[in-house]
Protein backbone atom coordinates (compact mmCIF):
# COMPACT_ATOMS: atom_id res chain seq x y z
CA UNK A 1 -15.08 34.54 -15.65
CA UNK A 2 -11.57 34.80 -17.07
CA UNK A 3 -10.65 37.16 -13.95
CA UNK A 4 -12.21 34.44 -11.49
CA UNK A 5 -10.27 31.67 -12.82
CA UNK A 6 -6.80 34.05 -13.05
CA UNK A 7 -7.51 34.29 -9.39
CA UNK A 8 -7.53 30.31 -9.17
CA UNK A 9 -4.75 29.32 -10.48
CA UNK A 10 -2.71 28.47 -7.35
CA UNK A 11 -3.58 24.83 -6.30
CA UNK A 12 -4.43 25.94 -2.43
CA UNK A 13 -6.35 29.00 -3.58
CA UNK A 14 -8.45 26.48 -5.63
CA UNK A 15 -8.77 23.98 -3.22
CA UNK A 16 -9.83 25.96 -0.54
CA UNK A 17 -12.63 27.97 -3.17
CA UNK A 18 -14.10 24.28 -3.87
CA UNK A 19 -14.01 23.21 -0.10
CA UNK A 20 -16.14 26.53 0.75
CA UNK A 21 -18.19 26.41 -2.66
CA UNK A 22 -18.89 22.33 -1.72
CA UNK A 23 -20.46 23.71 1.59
CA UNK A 24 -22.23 25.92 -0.19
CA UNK A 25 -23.97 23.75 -2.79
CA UNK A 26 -25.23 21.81 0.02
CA UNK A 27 -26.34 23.65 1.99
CA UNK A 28 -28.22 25.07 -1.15
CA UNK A 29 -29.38 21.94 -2.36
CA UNK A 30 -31.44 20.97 1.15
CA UNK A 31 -32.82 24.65 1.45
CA UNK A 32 -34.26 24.72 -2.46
CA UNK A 33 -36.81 26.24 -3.41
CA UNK A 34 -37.08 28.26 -0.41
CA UNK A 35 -38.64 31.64 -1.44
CA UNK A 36 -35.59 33.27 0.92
CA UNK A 37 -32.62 32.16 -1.77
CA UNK A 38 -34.02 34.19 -4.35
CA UNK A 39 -32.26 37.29 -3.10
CA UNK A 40 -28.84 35.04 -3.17
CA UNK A 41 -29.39 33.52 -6.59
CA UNK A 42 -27.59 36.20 -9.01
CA UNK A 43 -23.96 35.34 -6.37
CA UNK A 44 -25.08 31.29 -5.67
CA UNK A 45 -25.24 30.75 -10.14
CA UNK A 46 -22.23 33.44 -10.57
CA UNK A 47 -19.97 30.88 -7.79
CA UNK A 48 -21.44 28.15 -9.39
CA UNK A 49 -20.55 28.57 -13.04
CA UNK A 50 -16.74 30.02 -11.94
CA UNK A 51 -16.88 26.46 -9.75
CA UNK A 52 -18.15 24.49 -12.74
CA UNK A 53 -15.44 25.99 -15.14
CA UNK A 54 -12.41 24.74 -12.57
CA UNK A 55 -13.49 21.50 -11.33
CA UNK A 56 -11.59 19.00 -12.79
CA UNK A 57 -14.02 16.52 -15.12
CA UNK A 58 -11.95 13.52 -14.64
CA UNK A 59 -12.48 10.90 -12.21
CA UNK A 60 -9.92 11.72 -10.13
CA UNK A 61 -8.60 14.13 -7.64
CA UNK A 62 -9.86 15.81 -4.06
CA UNK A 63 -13.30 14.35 -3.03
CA UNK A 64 -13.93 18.16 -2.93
CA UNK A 65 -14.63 18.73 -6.28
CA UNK A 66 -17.86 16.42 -5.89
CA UNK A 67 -20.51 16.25 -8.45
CA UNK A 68 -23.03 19.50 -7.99
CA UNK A 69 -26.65 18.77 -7.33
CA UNK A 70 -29.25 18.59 -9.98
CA UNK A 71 -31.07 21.93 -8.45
CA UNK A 72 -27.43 23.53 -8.95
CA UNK A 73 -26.82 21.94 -12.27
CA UNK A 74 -30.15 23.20 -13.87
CA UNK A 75 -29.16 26.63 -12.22
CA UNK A 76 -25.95 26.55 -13.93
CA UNK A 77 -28.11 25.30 -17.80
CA UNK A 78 -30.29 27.89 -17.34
CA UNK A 79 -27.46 30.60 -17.54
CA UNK A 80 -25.13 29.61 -19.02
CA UNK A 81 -24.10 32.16 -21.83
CA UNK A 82 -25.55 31.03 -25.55
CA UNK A 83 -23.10 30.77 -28.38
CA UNK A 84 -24.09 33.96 -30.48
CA UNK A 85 -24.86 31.61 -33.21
CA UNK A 86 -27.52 30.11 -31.40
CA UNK A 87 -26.20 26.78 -31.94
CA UNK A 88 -26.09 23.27 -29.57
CA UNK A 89 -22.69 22.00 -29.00
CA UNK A 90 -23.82 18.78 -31.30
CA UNK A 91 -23.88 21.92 -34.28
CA UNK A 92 -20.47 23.59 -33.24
CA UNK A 93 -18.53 20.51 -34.41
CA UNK A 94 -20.17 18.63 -37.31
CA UNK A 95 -20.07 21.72 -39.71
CA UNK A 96 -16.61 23.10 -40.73
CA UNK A 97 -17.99 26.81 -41.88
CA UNK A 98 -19.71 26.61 -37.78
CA UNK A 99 -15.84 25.81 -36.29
CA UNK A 100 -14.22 28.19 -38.32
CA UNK A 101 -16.68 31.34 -37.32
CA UNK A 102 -16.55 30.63 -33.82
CA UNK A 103 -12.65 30.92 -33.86
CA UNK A 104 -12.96 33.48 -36.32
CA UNK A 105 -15.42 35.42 -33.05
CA UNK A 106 -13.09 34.33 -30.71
CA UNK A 107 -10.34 36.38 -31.50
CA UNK A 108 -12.54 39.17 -30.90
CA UNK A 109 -14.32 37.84 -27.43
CA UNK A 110 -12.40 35.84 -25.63
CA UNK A 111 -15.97 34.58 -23.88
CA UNK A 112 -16.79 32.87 -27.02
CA UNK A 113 -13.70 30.38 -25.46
CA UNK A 114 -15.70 30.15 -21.92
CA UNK A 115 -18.95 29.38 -23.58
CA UNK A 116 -17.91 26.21 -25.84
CA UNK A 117 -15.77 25.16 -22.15
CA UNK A 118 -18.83 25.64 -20.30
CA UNK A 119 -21.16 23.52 -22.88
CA UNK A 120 -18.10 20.57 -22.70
CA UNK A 121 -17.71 20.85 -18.97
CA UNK A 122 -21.66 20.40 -18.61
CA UNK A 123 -21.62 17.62 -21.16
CA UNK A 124 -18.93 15.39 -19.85
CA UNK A 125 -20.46 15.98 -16.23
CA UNK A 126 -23.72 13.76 -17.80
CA UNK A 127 -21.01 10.94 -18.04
CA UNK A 128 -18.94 11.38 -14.61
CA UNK A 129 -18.15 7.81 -13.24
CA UNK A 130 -18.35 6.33 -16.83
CA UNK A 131 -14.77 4.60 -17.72
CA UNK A 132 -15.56 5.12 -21.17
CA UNK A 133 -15.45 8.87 -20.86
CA UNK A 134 -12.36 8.79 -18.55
CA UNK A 135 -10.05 9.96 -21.10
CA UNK A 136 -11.66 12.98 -22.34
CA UNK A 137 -11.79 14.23 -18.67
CA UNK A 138 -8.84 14.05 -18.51
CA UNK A 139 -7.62 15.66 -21.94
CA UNK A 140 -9.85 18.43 -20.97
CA UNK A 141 -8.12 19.32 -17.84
CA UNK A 142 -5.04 18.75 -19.25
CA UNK A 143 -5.89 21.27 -21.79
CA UNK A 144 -7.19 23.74 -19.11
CA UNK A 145 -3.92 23.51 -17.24
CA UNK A 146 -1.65 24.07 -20.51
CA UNK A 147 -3.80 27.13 -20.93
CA UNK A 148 -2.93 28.35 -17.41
CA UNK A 149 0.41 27.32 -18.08
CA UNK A 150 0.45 29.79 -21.25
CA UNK A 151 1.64 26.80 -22.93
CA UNK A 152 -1.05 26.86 -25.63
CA UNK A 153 -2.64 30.24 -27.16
CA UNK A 154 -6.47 30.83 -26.52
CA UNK A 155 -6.90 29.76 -30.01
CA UNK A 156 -4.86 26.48 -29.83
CA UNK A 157 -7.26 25.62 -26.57
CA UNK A 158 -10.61 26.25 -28.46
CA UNK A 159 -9.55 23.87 -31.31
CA UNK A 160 -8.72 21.55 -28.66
CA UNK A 161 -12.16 21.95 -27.24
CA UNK A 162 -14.19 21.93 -30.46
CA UNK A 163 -11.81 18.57 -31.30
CA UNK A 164 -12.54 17.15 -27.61
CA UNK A 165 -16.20 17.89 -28.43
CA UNK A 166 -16.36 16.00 -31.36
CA UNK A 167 -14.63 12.89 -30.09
CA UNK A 168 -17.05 13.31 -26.56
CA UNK A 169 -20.17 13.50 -29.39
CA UNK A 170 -18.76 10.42 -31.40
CA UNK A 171 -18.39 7.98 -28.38
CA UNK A 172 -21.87 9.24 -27.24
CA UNK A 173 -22.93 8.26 -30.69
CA UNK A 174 -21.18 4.94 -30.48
CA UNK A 175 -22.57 3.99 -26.98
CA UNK A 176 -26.53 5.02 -28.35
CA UNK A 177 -25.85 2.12 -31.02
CA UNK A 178 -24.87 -0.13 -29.03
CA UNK A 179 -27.99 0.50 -26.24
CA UNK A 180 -30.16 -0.08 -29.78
CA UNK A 181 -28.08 -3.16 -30.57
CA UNK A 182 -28.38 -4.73 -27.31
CA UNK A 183 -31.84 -3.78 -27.24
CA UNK A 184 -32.63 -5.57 -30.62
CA UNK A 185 -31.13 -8.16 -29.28
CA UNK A 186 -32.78 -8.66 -26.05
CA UNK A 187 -35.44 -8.66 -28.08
CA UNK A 188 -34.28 -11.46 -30.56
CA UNK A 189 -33.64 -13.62 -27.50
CA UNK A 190 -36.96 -12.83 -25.82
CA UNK A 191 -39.03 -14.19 -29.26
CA UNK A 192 -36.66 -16.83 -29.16
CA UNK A 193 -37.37 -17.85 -25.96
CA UNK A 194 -40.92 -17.21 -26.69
CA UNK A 195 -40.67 -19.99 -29.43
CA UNK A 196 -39.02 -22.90 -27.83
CA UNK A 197 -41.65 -22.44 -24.86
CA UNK A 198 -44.44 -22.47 -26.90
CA UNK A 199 -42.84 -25.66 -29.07
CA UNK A 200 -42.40 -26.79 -25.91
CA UNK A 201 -46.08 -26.82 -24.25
CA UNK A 202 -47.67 -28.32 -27.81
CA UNK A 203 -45.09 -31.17 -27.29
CA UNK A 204 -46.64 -32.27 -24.08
């Protein structure tokens, strides 16, 4: 993976992989589950992931780097590479002992880097088109292209994923309480409403 994206670092190199890949996924997406892909699935989920781990997240940019069908996306969860750990991305950030062994592995396997990028880059594709999670697309590519750049060590960018993650997990949390709230309340109104009918009809 690290090779494939070394080999994508030029802007028309990259553009032209994602207007060939984009073909691709289509034309994958309207022939699925056809018994003939199976022989192409090892290459269609190896493009896939190197595609996935060099589109840009935020909501801007080349209409190219579209949003990848849901056939391709579940290709994509079902192989991606597990944290040795055997933890969800929920478990990387919330325990300090959890953050400092996977930088700890990292030094050693530079994959462990990939992995936690993969698990972000799937994560913040739930939320594509939502304004809310517009900035952490953006800090994410931002922090891919300053690793490019060399401007940041390998460790420097996992902290800044495993931070990223945790503010991406908080604002998930934030936006579930407020669904509840606005639930409870559309609930309040509802037996409000229920009331002043009711009041209502024994008046006349």
């Amino acid at each position: 993976m690290q090779a494939a994206q070394q080999c994508l670092l030029d802007e028309s190199t990259k553009t032209n992989f994602a207007k060939h890949f984009s073909r691709l996924a289509k034309a994958w997406e309207t022939v699925s589950p056809d018994a003939m892909l199976a022989i192409y699935q090892t290459d269609y989920t190896w493009l896939a992931q190197v595609y996935q781990s060099v589109r840009p997240v935020s909501t801007g940019g080349s209409l190219i780097w579209t949003l990848l069908g849901a056939k391709t996306i579940e290709i994509i969860h079902r192989n991606i590479d597990t944290i040795d750990i055997g933890t969800p991305l929920e478990d990387l950030v919330v325990d300090g002992d959890v953050i400092d062994m996977v930088l700890e592995q990292a030094k050693d396997n530079p994959n462990k880097i990939l992995e936690v990028e993969k698990m972000l880059r799937l994560r913040l594709g739930e939320h594509h088109g939502d304004p809310n999670y517009k900035a952490f697309a953006e800090k994410l590519d931002e922090l891919r292209r300053h690793m490019e750049e060399n401007l940041i060590t390998s460790i420097d960018f996992l902290r800044g994923l495993l931070t990223l993650a945790k503010e991406v997990l908080e604002e998930e949390k934030t936006q579930i309480n407020l669904l509840t709230r606005g639930n409870k309340l559309k609930l309040l109104l509802r037996s409000c409403l229920n009331q002043l009918e009711l009041r209502i009809h024994l008046s006349l």
